[in-house]
N, C-alpha and C. Protein backbone atom coordinates (compact mmCIF):
# COMPACT_ATOMS: atom_id res chain seq x y z
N UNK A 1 -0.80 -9.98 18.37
CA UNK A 1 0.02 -8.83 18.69
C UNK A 1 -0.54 -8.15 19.93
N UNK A 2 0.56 -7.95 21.26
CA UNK A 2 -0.18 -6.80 21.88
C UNK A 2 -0.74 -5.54 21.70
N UNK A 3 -1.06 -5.49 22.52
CA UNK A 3 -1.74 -3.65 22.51
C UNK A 3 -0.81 -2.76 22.63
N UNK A 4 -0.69 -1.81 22.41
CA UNK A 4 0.62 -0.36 22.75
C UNK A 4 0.16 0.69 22.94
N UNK A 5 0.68 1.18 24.06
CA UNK A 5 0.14 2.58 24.67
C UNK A 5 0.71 3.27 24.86
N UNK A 6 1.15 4.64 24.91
CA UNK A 6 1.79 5.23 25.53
C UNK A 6 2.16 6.72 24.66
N UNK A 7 2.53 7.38 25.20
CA UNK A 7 2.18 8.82 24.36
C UNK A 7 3.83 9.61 24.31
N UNK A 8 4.39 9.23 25.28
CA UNK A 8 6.05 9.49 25.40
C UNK A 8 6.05 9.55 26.61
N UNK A 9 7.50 10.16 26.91
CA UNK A 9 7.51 10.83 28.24
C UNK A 9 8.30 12.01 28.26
N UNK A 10 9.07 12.25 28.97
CA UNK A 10 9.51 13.74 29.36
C UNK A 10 10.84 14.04 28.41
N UNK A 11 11.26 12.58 28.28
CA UNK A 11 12.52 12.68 27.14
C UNK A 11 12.50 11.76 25.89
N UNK A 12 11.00 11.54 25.12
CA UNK A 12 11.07 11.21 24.32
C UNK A 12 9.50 11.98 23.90
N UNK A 13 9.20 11.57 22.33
CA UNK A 13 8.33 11.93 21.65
C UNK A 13 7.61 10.90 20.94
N UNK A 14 5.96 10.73 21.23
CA UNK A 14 5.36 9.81 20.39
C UNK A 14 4.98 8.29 21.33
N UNK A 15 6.02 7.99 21.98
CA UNK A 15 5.93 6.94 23.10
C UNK A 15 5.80 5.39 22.41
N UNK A 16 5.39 4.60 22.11
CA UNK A 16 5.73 3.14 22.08
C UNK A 16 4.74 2.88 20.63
N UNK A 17 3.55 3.57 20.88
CA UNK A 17 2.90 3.65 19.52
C UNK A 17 3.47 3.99 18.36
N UNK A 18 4.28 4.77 18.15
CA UNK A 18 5.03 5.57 17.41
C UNK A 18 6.35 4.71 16.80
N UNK A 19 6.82 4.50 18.01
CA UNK A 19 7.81 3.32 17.83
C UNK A 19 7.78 1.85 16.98
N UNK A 20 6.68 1.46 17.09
CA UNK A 20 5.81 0.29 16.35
C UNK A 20 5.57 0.69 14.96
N UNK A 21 4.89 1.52 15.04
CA UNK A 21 4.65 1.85 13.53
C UNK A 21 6.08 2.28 13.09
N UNK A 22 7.29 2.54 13.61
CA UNK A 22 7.76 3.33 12.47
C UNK A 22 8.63 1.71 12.23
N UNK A 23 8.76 0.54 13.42
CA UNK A 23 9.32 -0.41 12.87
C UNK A 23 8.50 -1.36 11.89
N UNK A 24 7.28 -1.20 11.73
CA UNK A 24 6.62 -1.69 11.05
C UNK A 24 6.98 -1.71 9.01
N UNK A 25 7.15 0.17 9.33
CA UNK A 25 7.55 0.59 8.51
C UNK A 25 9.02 0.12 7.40
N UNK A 26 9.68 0.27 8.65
CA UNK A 26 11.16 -0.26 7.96
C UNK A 26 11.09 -2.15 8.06
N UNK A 27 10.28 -2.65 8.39
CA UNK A 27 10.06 -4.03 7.97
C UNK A 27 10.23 -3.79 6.50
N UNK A 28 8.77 -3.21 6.09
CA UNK A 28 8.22 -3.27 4.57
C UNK A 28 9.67 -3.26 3.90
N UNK A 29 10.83 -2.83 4.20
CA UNK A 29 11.57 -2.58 3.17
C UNK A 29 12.63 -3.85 4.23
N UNK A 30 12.56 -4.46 4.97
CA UNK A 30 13.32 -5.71 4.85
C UNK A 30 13.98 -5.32 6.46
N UNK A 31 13.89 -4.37 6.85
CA UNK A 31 14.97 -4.29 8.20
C UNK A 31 14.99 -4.67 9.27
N UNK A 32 15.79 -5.01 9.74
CA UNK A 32 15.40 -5.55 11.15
C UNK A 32 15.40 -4.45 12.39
N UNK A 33 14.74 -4.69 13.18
CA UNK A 33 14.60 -3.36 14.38
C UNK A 33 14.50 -3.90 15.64
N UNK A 34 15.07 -2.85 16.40
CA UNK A 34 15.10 -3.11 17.63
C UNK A 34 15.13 -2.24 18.33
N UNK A 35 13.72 -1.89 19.34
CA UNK A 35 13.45 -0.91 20.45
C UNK A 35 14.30 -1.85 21.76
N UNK A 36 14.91 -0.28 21.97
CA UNK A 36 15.70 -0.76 23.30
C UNK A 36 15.95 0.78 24.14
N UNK A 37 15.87 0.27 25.29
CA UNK A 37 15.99 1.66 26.47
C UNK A 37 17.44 2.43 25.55
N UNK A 38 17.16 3.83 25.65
CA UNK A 38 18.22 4.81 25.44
C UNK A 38 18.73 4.99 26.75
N UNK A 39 18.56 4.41 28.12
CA UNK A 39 19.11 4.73 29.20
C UNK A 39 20.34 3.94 29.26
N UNK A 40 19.97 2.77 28.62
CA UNK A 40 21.00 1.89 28.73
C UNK A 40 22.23 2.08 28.64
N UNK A 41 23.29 1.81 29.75
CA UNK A 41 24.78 2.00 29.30
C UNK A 41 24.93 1.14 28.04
N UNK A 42 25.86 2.18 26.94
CA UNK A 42 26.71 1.25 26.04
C UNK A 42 25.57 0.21 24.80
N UNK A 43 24.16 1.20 24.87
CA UNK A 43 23.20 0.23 24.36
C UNK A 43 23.36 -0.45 23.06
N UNK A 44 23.47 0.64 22.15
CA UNK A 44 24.32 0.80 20.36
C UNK A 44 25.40 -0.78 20.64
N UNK A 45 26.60 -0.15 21.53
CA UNK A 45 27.84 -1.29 21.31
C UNK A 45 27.43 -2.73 21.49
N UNK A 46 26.61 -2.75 22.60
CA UNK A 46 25.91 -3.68 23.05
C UNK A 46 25.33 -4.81 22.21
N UNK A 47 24.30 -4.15 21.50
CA UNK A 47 23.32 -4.67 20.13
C UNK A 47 24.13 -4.94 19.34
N UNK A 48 25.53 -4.22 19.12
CA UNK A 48 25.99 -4.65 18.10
C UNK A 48 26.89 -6.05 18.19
N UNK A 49 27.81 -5.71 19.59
CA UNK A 49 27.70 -7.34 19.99
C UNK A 49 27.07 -8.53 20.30
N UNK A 50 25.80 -8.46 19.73
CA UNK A 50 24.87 -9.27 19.84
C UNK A 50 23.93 -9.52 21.40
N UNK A 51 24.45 -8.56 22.14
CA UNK A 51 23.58 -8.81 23.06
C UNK A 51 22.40 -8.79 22.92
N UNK A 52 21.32 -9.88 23.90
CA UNK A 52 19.88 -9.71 23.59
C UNK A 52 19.35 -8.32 24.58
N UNK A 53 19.14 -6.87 23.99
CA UNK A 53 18.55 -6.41 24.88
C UNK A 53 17.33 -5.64 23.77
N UNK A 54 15.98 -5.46 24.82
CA UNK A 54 15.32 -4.55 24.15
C UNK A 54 14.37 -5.68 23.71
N UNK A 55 13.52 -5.29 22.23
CA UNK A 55 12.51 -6.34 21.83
C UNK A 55 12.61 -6.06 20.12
N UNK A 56 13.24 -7.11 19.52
CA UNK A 56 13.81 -7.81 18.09
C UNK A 56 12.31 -7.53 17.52
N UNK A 57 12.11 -6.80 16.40
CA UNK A 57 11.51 -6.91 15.11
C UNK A 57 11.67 -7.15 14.03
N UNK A 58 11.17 -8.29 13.30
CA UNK A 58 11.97 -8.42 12.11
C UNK A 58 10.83 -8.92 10.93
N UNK A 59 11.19 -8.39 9.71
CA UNK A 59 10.18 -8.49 8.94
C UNK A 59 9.53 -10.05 8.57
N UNK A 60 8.35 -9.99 7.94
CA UNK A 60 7.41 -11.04 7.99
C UNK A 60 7.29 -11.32 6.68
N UNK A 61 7.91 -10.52 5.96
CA UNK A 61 7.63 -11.18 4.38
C UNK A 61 8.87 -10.29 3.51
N UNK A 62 8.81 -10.53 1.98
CA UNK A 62 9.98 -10.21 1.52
C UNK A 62 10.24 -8.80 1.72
N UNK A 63 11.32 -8.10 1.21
CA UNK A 63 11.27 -6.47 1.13
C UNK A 63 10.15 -5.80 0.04
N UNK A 64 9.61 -5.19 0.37
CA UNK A 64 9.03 -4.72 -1.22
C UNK A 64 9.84 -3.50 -1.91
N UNK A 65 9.63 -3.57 -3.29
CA UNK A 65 10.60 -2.63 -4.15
C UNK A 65 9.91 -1.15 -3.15
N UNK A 66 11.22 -0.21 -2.88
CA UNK A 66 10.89 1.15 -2.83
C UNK A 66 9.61 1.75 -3.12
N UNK A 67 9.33 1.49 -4.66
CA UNK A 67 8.11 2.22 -5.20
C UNK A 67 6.96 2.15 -4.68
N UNK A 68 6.88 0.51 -4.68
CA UNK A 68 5.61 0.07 -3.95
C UNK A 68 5.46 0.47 -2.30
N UNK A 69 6.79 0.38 -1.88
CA UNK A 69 6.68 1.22 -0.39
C UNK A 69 5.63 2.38 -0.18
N UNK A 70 6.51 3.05 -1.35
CA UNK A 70 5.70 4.27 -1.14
C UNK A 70 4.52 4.63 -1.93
N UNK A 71 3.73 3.72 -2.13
CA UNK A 71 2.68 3.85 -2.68
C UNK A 71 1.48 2.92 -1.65
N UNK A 72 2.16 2.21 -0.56
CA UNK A 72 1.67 1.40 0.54
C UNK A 72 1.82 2.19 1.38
N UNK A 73 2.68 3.39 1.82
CA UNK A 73 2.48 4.18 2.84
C UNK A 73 2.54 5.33 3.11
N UNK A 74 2.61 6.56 1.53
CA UNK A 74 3.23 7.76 1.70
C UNK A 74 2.38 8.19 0.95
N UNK A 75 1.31 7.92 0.37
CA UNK A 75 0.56 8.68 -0.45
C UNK A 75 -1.08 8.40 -0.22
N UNK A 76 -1.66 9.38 -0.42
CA UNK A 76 -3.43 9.53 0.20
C UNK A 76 -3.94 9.25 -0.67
N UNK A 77 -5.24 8.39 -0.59
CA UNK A 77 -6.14 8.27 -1.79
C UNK A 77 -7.04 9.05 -2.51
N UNK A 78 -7.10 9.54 -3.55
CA UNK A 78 -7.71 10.39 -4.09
C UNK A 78 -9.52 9.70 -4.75
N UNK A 79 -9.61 8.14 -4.94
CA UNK A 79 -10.32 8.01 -5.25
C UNK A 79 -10.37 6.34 -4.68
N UNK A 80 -11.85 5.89 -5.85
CA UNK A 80 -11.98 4.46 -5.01
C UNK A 80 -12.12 3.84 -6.50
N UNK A 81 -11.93 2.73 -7.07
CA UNK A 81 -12.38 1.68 -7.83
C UNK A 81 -13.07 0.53 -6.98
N UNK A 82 -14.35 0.21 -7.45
CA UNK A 82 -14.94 -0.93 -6.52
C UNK A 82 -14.60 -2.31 -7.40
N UNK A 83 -14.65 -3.48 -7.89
CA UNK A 83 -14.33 -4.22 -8.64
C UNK A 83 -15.27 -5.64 -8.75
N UNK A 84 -15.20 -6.10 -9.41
CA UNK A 84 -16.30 -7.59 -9.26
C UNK A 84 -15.34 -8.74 -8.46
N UNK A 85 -16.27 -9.82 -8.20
CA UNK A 85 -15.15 -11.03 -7.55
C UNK A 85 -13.97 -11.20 -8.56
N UNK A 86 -14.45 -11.82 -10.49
CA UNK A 86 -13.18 -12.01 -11.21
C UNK A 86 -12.28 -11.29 -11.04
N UNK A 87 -12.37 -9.89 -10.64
CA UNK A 87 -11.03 -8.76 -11.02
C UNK A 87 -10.39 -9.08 -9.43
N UNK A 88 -11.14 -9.09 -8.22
CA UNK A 88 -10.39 -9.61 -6.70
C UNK A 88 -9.75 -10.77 -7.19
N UNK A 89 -10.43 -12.11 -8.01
CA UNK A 89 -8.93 -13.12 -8.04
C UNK A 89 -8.14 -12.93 -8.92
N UNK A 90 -8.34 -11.99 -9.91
CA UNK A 90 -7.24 -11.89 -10.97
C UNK A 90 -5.88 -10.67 -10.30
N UNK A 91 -6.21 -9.97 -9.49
CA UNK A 91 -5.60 -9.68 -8.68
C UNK A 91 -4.85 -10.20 -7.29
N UNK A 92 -5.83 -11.10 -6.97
CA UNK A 92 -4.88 -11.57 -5.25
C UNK A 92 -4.37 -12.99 -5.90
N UNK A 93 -4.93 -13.48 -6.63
CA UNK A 93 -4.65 -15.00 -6.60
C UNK A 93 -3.78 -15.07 -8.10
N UNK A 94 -3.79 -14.01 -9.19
CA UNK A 94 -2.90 -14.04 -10.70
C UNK A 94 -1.85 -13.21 -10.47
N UNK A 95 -2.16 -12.44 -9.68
CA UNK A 95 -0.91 -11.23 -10.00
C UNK A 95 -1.13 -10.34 -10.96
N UNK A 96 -2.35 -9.53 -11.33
CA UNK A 96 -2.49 -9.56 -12.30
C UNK A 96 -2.78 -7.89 -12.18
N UNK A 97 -2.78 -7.36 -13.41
CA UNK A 97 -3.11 -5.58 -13.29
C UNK A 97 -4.59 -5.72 -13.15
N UNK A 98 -5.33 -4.63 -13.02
CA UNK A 98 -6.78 -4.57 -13.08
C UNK A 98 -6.80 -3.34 -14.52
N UNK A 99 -7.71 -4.46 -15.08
CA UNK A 99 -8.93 -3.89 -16.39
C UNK A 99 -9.83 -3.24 -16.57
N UNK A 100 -10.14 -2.45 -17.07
CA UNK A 100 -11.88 -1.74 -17.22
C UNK A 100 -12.49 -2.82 -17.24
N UNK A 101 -12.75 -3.83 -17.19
CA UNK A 101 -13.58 -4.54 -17.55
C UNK A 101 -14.35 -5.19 -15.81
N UNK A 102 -13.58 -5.27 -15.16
CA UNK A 102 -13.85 -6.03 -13.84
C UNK A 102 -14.05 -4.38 -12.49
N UNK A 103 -14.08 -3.35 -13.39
CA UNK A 103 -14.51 -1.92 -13.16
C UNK A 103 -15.91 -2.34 -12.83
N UNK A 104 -16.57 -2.05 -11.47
CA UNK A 104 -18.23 -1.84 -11.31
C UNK A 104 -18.82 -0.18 -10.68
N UNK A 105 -17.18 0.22 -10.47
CA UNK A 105 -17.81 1.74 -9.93
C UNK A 105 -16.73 2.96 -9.60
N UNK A 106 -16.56 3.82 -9.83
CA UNK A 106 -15.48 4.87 -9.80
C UNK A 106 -16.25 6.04 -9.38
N UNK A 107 -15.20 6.25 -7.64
CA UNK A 107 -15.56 7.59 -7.06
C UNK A 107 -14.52 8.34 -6.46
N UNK A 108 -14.75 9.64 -6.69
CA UNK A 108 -13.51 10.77 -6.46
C UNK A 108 -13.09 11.02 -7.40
N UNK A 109 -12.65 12.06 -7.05
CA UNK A 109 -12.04 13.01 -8.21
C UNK A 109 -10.31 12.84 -8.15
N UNK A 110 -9.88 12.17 -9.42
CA UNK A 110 -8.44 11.54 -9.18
C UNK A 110 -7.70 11.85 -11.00
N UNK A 111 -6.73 12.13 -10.80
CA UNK A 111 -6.00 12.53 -12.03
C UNK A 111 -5.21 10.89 -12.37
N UNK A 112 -4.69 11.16 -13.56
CA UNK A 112 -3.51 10.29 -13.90
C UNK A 112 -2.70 10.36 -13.16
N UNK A 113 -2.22 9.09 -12.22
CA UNK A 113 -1.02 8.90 -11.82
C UNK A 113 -0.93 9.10 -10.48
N UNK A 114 -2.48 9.48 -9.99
CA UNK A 114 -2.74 9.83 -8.64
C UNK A 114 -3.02 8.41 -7.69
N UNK A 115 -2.81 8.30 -6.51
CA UNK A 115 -3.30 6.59 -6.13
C UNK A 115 -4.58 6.97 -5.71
N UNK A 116 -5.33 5.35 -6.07
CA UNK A 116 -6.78 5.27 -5.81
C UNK A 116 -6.86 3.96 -4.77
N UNK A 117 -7.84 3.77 -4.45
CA UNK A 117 -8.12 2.30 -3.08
C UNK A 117 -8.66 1.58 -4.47
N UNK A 118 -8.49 0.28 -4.39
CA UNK A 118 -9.01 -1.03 -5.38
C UNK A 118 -9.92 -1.80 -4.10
N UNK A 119 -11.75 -1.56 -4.10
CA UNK A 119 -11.95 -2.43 -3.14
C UNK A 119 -13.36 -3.62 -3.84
N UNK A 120 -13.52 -4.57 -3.06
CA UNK A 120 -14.55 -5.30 -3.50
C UNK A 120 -15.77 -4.86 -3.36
N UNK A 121 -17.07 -5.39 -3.28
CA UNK A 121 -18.37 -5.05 -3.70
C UNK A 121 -18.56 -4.91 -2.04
N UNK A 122 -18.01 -5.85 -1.24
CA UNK A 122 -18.39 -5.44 0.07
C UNK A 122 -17.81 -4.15 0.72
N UNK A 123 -16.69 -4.13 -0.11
CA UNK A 123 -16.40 -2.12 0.63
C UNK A 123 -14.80 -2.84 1.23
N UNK A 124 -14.32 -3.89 0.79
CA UNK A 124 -13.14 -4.61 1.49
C UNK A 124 -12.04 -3.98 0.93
N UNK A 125 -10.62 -2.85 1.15
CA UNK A 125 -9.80 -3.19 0.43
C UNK A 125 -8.81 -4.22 0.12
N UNK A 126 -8.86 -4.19 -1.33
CA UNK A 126 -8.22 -5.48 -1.93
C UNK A 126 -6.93 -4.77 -2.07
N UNK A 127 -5.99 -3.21 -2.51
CA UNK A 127 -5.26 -3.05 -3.03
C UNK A 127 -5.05 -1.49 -3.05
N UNK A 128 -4.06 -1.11 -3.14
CA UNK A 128 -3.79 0.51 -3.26
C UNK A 128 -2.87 0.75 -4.64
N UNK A 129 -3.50 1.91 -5.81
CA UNK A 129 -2.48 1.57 -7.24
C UNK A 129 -2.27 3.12 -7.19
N UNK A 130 -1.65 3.65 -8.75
CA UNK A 130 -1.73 4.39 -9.13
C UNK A 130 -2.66 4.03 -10.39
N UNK A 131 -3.99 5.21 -10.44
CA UNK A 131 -4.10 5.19 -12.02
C UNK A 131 -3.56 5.75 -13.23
N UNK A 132 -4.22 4.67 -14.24
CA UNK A 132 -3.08 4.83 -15.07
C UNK A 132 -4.62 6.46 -16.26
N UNK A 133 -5.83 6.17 -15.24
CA UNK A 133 -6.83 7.15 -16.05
C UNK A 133 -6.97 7.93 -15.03
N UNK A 134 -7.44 9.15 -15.46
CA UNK A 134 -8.69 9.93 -14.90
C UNK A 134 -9.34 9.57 -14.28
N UNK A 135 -10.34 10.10 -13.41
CA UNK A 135 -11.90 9.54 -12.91
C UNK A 135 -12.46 9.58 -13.67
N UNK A 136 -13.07 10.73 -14.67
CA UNK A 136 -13.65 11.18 -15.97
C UNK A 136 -13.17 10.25 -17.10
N UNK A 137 -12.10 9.54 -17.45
CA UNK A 137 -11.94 8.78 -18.18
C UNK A 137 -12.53 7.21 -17.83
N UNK A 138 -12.09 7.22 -16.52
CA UNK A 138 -12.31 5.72 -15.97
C UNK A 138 -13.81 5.27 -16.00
N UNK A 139 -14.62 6.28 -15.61
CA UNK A 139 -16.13 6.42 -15.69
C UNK A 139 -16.33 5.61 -17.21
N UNK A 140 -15.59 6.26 -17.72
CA UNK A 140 -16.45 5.97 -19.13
C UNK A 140 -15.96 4.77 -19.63
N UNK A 141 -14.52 4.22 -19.11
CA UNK A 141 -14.40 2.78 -20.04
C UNK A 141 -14.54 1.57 -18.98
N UNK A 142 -15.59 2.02 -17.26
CA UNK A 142 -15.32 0.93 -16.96
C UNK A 142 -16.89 0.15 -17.36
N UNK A 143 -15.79 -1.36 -17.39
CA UNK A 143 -16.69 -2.41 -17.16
C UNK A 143 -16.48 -2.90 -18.80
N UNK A 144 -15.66 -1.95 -19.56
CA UNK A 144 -15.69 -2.00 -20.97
C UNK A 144 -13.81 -3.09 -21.13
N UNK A 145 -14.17 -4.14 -22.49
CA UNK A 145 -12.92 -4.70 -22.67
C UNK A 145 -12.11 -3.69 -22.53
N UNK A 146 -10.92 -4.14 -22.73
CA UNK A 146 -9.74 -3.64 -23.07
C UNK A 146 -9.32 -2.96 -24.38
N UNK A 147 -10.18 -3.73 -25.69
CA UNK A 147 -10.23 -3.26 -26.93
C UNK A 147 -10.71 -1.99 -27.25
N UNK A 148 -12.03 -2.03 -26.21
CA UNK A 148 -12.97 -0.63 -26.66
C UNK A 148 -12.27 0.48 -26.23
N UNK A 149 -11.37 0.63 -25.22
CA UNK A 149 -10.90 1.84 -24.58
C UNK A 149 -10.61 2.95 -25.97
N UNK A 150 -9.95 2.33 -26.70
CA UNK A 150 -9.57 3.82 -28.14
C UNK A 150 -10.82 4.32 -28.42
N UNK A 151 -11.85 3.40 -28.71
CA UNK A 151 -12.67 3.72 -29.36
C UNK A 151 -14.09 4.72 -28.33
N UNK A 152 -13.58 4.17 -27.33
CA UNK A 152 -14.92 5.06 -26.20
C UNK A 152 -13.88 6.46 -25.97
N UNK A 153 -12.76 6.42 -25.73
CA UNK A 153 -11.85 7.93 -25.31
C UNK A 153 -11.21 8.48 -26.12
N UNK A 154 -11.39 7.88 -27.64
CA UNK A 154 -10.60 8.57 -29.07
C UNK A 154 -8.72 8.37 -28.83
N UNK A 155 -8.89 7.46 -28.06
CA UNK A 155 -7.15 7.30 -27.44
C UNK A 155 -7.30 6.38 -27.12
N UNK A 156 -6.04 5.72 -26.86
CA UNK A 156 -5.11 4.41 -26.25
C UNK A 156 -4.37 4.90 -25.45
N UNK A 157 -4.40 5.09 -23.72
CA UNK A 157 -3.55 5.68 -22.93
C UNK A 157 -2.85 4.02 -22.85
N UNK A 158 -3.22 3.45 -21.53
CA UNK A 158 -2.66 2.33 -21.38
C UNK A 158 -3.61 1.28 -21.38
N UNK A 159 -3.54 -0.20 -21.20
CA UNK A 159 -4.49 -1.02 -21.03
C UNK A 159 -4.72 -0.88 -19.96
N UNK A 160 -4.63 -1.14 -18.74
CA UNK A 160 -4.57 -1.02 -17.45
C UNK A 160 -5.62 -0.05 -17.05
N UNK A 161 -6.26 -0.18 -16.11
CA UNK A 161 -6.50 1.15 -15.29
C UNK A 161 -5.37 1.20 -14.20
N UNK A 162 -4.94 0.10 -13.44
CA UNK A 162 -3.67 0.10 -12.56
C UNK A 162 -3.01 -0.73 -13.19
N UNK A 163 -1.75 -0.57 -13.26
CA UNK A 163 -0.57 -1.88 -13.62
C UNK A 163 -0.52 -2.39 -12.05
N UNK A 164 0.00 -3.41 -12.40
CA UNK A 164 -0.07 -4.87 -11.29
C UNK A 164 2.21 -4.25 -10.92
N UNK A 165 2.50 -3.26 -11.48
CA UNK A 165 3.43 -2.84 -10.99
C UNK A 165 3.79 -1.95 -10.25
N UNK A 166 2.82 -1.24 -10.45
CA UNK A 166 2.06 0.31 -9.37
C UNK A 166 1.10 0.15 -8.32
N UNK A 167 0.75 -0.89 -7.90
CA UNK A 167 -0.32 -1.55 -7.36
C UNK A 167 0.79 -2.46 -5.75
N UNK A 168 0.11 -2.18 -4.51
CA UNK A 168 -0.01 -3.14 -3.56
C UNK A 168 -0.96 -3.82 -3.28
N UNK A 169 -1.07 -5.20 -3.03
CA UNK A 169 -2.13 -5.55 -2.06
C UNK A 169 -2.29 -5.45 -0.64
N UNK A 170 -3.48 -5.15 -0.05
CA UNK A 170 -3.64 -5.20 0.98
C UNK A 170 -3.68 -5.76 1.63
């Protein structure tokens, strides 16, 4: 990919950087885009008759559902889960939710339902979720099966610390 520079100019805002990311953006959800001069006579009618003008963006992989959109680009992380190698392939390579069990470390202060970063032992992110615990909860059942969770928090919230449905990879 090239480089992009540019900050605007006198009749626009944000400049070419801006522009990129926001087509980047509407990829994720499947769209196709196209930066093209606003000077242009007739530019809109143009594009729509298929003329080639401007520079075609078009997404690189499937749409992702809404939710996950916005859990890939509209929300800040409140915390971190670090994870062992099993829980990185049961995640990139199963599809799979992440467990207390493949839990090696929980930092920040993060509520239910808040998104956290999912990263490996090297500090890599693997994934962005919502949890389905606390920090204060998560502390205490990670690294623990799935079974023990009632019995370490006097409750059964969910199995999960993230569902593999609330969850992007990175």
């Amino acid at each position: 990919m090239q480089a992009v520079a540019g900050d605007g100019g006198a009749l626009g805002r944000g400049g070419m950087v801006t522009k990129v990311r926001a087509a980047r953006l509407a990829a994720r959800s499947g769209a196709v885009t196209v930066i093209a001069s606003g000077r242009e006579e007739n530019v809109l009618r143009r594009l729509f008759e298929g003329e080639a003008l401007g520079t075609l963006l078009t997404p690189d992989r499937e749409p992702m559902a809404a939710r996950k959109q916005w859990i890939a680009g509209h929300l800040q992380a409140r915390g971190t889960l670090t994870v062992d190698a099993g829980a990185v392939r049961a995640l990139t390579a199963s599809g799979r939710s992440l467990l207390p069990a493949g839990v090696l470390s929980v930092t920040g202060d993060f509520s239910r339902g808040e998104m956290v970063m999912v990263i490996d032992e090297a500090g890599r992110v693997i994934a962005r979720g919502l949890a389905n615990y606390g920090a204060e909860d998560a502390c205490r059942i990670l690294g623990h099966p799935t079974r023990a969770i009632e019995s370490i928090l006097g409750f059964m919230g969910e199995e999960e610390l993230v569902h593999r449905d609330n969850m992007v990879l990175a």
